[in-house]
Protein backbone atom coordinates (compact mmCIF):
# COMPACT_ATOMS: atom_id res chain seq x y z
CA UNK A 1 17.10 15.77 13.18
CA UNK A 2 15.14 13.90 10.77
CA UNK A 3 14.67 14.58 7.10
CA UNK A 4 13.79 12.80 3.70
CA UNK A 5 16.87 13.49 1.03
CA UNK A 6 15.04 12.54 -2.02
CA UNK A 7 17.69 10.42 -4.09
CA UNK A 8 16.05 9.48 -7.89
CA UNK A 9 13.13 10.70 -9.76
CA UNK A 10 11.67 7.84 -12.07
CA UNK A 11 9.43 9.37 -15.54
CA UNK A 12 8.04 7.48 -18.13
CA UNK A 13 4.49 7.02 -16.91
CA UNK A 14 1.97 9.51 -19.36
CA UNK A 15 -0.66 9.96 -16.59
CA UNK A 16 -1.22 9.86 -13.01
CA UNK A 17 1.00 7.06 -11.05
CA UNK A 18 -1.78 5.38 -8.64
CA UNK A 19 0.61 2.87 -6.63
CA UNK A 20 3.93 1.34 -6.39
CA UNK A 21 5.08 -1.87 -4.61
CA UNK A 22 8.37 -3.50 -3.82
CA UNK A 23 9.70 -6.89 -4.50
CA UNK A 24 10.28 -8.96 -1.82
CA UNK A 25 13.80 -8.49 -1.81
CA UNK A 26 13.47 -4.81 -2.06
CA UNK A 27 15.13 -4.49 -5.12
CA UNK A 28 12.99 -3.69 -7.58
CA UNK A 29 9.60 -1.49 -7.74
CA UNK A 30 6.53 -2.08 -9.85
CA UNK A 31 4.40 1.07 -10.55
CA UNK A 32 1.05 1.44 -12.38
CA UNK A 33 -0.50 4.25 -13.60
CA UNK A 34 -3.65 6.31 -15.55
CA UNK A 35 -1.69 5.40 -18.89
CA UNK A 36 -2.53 2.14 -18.61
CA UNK A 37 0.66 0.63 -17.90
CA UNK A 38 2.72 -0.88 -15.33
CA UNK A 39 6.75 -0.46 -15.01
CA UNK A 40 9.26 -2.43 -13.20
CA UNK A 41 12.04 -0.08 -11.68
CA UNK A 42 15.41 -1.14 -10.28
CA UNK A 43 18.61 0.69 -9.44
CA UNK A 44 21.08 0.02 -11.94
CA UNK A 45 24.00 -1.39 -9.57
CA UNK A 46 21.26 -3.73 -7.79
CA UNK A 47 21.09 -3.85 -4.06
CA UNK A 48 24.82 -1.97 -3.51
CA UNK A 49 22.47 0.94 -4.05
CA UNK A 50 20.88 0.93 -0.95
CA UNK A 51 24.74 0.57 0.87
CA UNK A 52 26.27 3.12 -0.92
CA UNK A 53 26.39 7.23 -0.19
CA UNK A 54 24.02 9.49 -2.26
CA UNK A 55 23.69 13.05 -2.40
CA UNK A 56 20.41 14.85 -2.16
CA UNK A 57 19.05 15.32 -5.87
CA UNK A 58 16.99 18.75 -6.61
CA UNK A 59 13.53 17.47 -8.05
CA UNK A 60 13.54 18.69 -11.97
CA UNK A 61 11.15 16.55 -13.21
CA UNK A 62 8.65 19.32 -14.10
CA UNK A 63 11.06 20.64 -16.93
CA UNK A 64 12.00 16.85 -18.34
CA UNK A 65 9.09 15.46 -18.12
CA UNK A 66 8.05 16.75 -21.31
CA UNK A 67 11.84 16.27 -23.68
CA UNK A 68 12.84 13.09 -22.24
CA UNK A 69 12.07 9.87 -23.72
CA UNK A 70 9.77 7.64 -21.51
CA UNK A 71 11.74 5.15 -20.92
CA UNK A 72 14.66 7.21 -19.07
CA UNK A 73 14.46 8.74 -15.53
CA UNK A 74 16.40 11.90 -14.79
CA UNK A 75 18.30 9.79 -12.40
CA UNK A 76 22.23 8.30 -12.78
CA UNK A 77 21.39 5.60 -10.48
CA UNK A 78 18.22 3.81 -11.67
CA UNK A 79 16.39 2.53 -14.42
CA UNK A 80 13.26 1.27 -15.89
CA UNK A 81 13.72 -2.50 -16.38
CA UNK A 82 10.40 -3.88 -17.95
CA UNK A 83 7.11 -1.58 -19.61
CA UNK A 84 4.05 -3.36 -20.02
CA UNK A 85 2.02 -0.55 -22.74
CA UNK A 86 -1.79 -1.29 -22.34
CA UNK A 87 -1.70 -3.82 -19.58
CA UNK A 88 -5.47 -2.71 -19.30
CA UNK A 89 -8.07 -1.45 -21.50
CA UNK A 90 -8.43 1.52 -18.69
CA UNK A 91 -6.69 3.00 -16.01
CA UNK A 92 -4.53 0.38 -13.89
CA UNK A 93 -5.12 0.80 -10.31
CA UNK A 94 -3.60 -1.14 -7.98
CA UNK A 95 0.03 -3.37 -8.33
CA UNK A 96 1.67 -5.95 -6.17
CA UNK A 97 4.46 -8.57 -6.65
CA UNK A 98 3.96 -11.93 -5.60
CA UNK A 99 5.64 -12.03 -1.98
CA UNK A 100 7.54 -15.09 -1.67
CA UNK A 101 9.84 -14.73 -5.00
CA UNK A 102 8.09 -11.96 -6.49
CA UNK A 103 8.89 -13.65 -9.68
CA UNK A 104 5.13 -12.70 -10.21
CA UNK A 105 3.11 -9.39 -9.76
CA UNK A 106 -0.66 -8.39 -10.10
CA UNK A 107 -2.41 -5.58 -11.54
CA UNK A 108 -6.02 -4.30 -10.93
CA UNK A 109 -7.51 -1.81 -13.58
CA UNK A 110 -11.10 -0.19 -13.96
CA UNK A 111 -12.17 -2.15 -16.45
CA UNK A 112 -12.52 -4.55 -13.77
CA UNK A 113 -10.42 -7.31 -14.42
CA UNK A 114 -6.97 -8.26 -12.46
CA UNK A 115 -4.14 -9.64 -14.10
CA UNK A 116 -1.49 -12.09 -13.20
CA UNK A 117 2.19 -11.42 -14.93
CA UNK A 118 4.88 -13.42 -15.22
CA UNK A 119 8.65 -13.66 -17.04
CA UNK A 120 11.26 -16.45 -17.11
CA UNK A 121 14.51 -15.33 -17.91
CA UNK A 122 15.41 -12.13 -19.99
CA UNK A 123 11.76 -12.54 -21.49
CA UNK A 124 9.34 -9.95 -21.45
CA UNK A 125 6.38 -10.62 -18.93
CA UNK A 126 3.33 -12.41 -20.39
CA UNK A 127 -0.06 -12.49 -18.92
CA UNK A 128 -0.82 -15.93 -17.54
CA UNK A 129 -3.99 -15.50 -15.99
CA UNK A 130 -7.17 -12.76 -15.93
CA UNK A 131 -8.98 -12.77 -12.93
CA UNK A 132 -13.15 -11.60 -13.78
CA UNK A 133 -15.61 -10.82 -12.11
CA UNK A 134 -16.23 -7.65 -10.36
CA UNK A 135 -19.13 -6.05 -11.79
CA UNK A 136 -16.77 -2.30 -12.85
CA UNK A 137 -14.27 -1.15 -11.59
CA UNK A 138 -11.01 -2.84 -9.02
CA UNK A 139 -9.38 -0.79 -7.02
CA UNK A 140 -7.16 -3.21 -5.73
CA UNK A 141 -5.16 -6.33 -5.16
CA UNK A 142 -2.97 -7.76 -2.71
CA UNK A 143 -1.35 -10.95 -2.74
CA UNK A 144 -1.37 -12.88 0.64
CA UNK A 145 1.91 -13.64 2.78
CA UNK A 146 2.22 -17.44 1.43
CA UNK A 147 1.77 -16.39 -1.97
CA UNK A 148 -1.46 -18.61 -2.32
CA UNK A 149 -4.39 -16.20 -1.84
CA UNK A 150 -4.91 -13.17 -4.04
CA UNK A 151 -7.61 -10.45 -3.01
CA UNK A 152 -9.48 -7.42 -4.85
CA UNK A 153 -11.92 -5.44 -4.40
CA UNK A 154 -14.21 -2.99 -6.02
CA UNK A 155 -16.54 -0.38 -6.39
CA UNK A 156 -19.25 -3.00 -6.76
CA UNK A 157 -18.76 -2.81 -3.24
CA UNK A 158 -17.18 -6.61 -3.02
CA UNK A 159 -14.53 -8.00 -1.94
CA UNK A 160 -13.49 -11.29 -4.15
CA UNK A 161 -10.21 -13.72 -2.39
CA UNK A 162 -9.31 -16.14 -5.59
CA UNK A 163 -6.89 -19.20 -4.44
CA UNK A 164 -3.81 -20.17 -6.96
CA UNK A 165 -3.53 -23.44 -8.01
CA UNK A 166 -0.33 -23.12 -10.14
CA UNK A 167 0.47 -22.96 -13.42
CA UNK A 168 -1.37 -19.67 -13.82
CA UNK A 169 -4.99 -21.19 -12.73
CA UNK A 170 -6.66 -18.87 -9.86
CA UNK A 171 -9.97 -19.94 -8.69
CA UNK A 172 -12.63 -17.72 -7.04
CA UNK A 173 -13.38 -19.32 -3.66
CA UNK A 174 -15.36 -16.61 -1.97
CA UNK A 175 -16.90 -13.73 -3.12
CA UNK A 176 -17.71 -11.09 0.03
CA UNK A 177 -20.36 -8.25 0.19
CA UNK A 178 -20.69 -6.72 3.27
CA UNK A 179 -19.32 -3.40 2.43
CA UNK A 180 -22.68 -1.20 1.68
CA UNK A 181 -20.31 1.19 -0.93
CA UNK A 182 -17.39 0.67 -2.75
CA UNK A 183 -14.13 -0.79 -1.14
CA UNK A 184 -11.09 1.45 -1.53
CA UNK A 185 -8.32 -1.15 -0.39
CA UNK A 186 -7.79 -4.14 0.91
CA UNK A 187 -4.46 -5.80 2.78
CA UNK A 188 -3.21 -8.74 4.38
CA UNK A 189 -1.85 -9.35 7.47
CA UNK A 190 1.97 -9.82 7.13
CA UNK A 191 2.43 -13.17 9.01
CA UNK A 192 -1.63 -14.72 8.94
CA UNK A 193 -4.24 -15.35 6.33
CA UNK A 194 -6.36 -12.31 7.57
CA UNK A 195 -7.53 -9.28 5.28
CA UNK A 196 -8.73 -5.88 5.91
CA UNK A 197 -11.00 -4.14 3.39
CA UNK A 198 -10.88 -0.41 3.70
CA UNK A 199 -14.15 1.30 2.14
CA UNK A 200 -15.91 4.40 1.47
CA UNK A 201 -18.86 3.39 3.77
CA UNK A 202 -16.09 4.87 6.81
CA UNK A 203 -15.47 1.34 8.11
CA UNK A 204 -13.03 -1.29 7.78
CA UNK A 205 -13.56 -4.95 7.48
CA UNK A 206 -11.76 -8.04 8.83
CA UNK A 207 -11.79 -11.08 7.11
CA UNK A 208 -10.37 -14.67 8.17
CA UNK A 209 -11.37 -18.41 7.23
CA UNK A 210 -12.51 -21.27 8.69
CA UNK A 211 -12.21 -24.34 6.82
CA UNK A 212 -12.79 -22.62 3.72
CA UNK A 213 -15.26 -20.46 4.69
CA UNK A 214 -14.61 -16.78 4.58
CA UNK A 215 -16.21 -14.48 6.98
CA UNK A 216 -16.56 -10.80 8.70
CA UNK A 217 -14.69 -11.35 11.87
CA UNK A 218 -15.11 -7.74 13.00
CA UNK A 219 -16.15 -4.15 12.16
CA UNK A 220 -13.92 -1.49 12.60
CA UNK A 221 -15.81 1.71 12.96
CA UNK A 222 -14.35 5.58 14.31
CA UNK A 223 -13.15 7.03 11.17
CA UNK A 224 -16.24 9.38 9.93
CA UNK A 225 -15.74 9.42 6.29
CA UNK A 226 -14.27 7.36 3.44
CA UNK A 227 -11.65 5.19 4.65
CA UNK A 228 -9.28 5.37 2.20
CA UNK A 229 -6.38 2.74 2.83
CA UNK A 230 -3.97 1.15 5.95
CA UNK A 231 -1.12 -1.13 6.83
CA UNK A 232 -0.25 -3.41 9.35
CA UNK A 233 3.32 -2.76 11.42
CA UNK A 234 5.62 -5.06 9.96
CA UNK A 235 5.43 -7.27 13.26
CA UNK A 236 1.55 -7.20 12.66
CA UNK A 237 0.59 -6.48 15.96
CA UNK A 238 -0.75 -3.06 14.84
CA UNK A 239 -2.84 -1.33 11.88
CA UNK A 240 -2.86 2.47 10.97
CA UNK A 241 -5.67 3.29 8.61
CA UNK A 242 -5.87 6.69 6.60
CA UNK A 243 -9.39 8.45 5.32
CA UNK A 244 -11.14 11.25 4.18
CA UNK A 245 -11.83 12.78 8.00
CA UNK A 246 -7.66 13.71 7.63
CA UNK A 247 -7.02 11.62 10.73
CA UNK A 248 -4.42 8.31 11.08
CA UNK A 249 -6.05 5.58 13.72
CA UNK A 250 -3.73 2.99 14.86
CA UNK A 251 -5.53 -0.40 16.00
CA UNK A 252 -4.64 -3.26 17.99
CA UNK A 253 -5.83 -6.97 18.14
CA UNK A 254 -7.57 -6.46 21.62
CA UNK A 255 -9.23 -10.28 21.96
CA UNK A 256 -10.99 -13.30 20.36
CA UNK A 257 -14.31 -12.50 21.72
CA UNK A 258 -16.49 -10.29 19.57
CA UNK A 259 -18.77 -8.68 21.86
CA UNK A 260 -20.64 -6.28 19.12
CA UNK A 261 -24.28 -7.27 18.15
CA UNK A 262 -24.35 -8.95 14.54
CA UNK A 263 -28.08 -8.03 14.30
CA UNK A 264 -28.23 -6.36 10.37
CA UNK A 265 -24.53 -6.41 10.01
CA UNK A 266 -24.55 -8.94 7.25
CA UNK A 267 -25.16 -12.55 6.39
CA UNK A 268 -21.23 -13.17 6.79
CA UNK A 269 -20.70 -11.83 9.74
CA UNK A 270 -19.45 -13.28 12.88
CA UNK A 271 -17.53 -11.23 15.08
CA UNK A 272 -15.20 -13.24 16.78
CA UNK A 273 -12.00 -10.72 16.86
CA UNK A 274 -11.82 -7.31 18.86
CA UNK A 275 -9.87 -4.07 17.25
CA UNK A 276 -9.51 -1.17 19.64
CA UNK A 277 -8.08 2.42 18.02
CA UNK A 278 -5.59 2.46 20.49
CA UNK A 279 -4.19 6.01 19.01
CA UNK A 280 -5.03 9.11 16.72
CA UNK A 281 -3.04 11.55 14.66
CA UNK A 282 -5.47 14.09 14.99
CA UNK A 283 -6.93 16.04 11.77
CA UNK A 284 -5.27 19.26 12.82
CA UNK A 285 -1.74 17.59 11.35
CA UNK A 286 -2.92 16.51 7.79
CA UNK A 287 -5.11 19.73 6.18
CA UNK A 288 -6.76 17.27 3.08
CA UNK A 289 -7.96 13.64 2.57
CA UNK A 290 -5.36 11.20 3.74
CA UNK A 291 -4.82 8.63 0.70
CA UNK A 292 -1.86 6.05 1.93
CA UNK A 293 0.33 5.10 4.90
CA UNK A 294 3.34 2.48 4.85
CA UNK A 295 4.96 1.27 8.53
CA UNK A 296 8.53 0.45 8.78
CA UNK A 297 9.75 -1.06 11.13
CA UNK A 298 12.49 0.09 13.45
CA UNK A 299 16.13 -0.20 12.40
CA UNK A 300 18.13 -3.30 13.95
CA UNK A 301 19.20 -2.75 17.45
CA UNK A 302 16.78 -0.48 18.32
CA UNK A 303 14.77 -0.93 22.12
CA UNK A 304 11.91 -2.83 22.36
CA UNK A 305 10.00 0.47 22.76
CA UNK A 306 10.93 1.60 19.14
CA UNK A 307 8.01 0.98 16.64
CA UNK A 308 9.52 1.96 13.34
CA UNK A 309 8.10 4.90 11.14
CA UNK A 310 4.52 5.90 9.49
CA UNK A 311 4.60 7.17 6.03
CA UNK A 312 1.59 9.06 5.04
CA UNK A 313 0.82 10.70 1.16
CA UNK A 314 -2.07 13.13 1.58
CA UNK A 315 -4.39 15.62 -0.95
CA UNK A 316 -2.33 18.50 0.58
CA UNK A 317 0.93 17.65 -0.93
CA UNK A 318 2.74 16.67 1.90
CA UNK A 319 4.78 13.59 2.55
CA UNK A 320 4.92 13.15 6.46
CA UNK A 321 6.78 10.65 8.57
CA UNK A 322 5.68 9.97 12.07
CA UNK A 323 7.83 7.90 15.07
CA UNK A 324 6.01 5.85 16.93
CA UNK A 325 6.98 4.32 20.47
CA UNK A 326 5.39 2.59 22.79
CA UNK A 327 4.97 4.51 26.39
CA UNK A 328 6.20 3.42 28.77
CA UNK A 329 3.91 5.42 31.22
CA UNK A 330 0.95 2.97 32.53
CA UNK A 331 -1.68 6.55 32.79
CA UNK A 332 -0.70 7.43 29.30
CA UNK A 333 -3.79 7.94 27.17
CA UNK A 334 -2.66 5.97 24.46
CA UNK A 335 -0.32 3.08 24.74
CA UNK A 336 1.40 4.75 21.54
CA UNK A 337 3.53 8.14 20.78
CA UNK A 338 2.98 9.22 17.26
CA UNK A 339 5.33 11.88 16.83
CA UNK A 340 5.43 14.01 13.73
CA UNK A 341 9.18 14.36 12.72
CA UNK A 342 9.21 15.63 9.18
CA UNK A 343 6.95 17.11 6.55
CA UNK A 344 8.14 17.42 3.19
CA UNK A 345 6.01 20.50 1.15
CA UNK A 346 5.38 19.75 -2.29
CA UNK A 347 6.91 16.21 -2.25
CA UNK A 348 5.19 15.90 -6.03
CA UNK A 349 4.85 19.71 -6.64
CA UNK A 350 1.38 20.68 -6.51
CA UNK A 351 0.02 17.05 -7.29
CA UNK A 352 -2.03 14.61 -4.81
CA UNK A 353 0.12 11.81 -2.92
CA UNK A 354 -1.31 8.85 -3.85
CA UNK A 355 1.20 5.93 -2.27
CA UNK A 356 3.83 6.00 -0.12
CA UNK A 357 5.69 2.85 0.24
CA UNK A 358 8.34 1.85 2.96
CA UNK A 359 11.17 -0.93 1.34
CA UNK A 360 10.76 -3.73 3.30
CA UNK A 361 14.00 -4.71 3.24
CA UNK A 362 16.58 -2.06 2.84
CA UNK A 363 15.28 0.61 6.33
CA UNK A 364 14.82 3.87 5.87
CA UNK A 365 14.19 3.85 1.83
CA UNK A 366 10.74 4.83 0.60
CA UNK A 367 8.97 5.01 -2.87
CA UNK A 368 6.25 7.99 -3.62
CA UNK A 369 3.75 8.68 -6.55
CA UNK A 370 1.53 10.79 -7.29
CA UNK A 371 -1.14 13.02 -9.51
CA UNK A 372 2.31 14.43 -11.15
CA UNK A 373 3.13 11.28 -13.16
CA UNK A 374 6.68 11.12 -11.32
CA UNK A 375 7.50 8.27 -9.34
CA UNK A 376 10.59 9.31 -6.41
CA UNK A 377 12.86 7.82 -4.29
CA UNK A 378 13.67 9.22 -0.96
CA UNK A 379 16.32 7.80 1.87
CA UNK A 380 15.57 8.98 5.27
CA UNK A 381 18.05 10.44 6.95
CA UNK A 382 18.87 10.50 10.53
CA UNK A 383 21.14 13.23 10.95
C-alpha cells in the first residue's frame, strides 16, 4: 500500500505560497509567496532528517496560523533559516536555487522583474542582480542545469533566456515571442540546454540553440486549454505536462526530423525535434484545473521497467501520486502505465495546490503549497 504521511507543516508566509524549490543537495527549500517574500526552509538536524524515523503529524495549521509568530512552524523538526520581507514590490511568483551549488536562488514577481540572491557566510542574502524587461508581469524562472542560463517568462506572452557572466552580471541574449498569450511556465531539460515554455494558448514550446541563436524547435499541441506547467523525468527522456482540460500528457523525444509545416508558426521557428504524447491520465481522475506535477525517479535498485512517481497539485484539493512503468507488452496502447496509487483529500484544507515538488535527492520526500499559506512536508510511504 502506498500513502503520503505528512511529516512538518512550515507557516510564516501572510498570503498564498505560489512555489517551492529544493537545493541541489536537497536540504533546504526556498518558498515564495503573495506576501511578497521568499523563505529558505531546512530541517533543523540537516540531512539526518531524511534518514531518521518520523511519525505521521495531524495537520493543525488552521488553528496556529493565526497565534504563532511567523517565523516558527508548528513543526519540532524544521525551521525557517533566512526571510527576505519585500523581495518584490508585488506578489513573488516563481523561485529556484541555482543548481550546481545552489549557493544562489532566483525569484520572479508581478511587477515584472526577476531577482538574483546571494549570501556568503552567516550573512543575510543581498540582491546582486535585477533582471528587466518583461513588459508586466513573470510568472517564472528556472535556472538551467550548468548554472549559466536563466529563463522567465511572462504574461507579455515572452519568453526572455539571460546568460550569467559572473559576478552578478546577467545579460539578455534572446528574447522569444512565439507564444500568442501569456506563458505560464517554463523548464529545462535536466541534462541539455533545452527549455519548454508552458502557456495559456494550450501549447507547449521547445526551445534549443544553435550557435547562439535561440529557436522554436517544436510545437507541442493535444492539451485543449491553458497549459499550466510540466517536468521532465529525472533521466529526461520523458515530460508530463498539467493544464486546465484536468488531463496529465506524458511526451517523449520521438526524432530529429520535424515534419510539421512552419507556415504562420512564427519567425523563430524551425522544427527540427519530434514530441509524441505517448500517454494520458485521463480528465475523469483530476475533477479541477491541474496546476503542477514533479517526477521522481525510482528508488535505487529498482528494474529497468520502474519509472519513479508523478506528483500532481490540482484546484480540487487533492495531492495525487501516480506509478509509472514502462510495459512491457509490445500491443500496449501506450508504452507507459500511469497508475493512480494515492489521493490525499484536502492536502491544504480547502485551498488550491499550487506546487508539488519531489526532493531530488533524498526519494520519496515531497514539498506542497498552496492557496492556504502553509507550506508541508510529506514522506511517502511504502508500506
Amino acid at each position: 500500500m502506498t500513502k503520503l504521511k505528512l511529516i512538518a507543516e512550515l507557516l510564516g508566509h501572510e498570503d498564498r505560497v505560489w512555489q517551492a524549490s529544493w537545493d541541489p543537495q536537497g536540504n533546504r527549500l526556498a518558498t515564495c509567496s503573495g506576501d511578497r517574500s521568499a523563505r529558505i526552509w531546512g530541517p533543523i538536524t540537516g540531512d539526518l532528517f531524511f534518514n531518521a524515523q518520523h511519525d505521521e503529524k495531524t495537520s493543525d495549521a488552521q488553528e496556529q496560523a493565526t497565534s504563532m509568530d511567523v517565523d516558527q512552524t508548528n513543526s519540532n523538526t524544521w525551521q525557517c533559516l533566512d526571510t527576505i520581507d519585500n523581495a518584490h514590490k508585488r506578489t513573488v511568483r516563481s523561485i529556484c536555487f541555482e543548481p550546481t551549488q545552489g549557493k544562489a536562488f532566483a525569484t520572479a514577481s508581478f511587477d515584472g522583474t526577476t531577482a538574483i540572491w546571494e549570501k556568503e557566510g552567516d550573512d543575510a542574502y543581498e540582491c546582486i542582480a535585477t533582471l528587466e524587461g518583461h513588459e508586466n508581469e513573470a510568472k517564472c524562472v528556472a535556472w538551467s542545469p550548468s548554472g549559466q542560463l536563466v529563463a522567465t517568462c511572462g504574461r507579455d506572452k515572452s519568453v526572455w533566456i539571460w546568460e550569467s557572466n559572473g559576478e552578478g552580471d546577467f545579460d539578455c541574449i534572446s528574447v522569444l515571442m512565439e507564444h500568442t498569450q501569456d506563458v505560464k511556465m517554463v523548464a529545462w531539460h535536466p541534462i541539455n540546454d533545452l527549455l519548454v515554455s508552458f502557456s495559456y494558448d494550450d501549447t507547449m514550446r521547445v526551445w534549443k540553440e544553435d550557435d547562439d541563436d535561440w529557436y522554436s524547435a517544436a510545437t507541442l499541441t493535444g492539451h485543449t486549454s491553458t497549459v499550466w506547467g510540466g517536468a521532465f523525468s529525472p533521466d529526461g527522456k520523458y515530460l508530463a505536462s498539467v493544464s486546465d482540460d484536468r488531463t496529465v500528457r506524458v511526451w517523449a523525444q520521438t526524432g530529429s526530423e520535424g515534419t510539421e509545416d512552419s507556415t504562420e508558426k512564427g519567425f523563430y521557428y524551425r522544427p527540427d525535434t519530434d514530441f509524441k504524447c505517448i500517454a494520458v491520465v485521463p480528465d475523469s481522475i483530476h475533477s479541477r484545473a491541474i496546476y503542477s506535477v514533479s517526477w521522481a525517479g525510482a528508488p535505487e535498485g529498482a528494474p529497468a521497467s520502474d519509472l519513479g512517481y508523478l506528483a500532481t497539485g490540482c484546484g480540487d484539493n487533492t495531492l495525487r501520486v501516480f506509478k509509472v512503468i514502462a510495459s512491457s507488452d509490445p500491443m500496449a496502447q501506450s508504452p507507459l502505465e500511469i497508475k493512480l496509487v494515492h489521493e490525499q483529500h484536502n492536502a491544504h484544507g480547502l485551498s488550491d495546490i499550487n506546487c508539488v515538488k519531489w526532493n531530488p535527492k533524498h526519494p520519496g520526500w515531497l514539498a506542497t503549497c498552496g492557496d492556504d499559506s502553509v507550506v508541508r512536508i510529506w514522506q511517502l510511504d511504502l508500506e
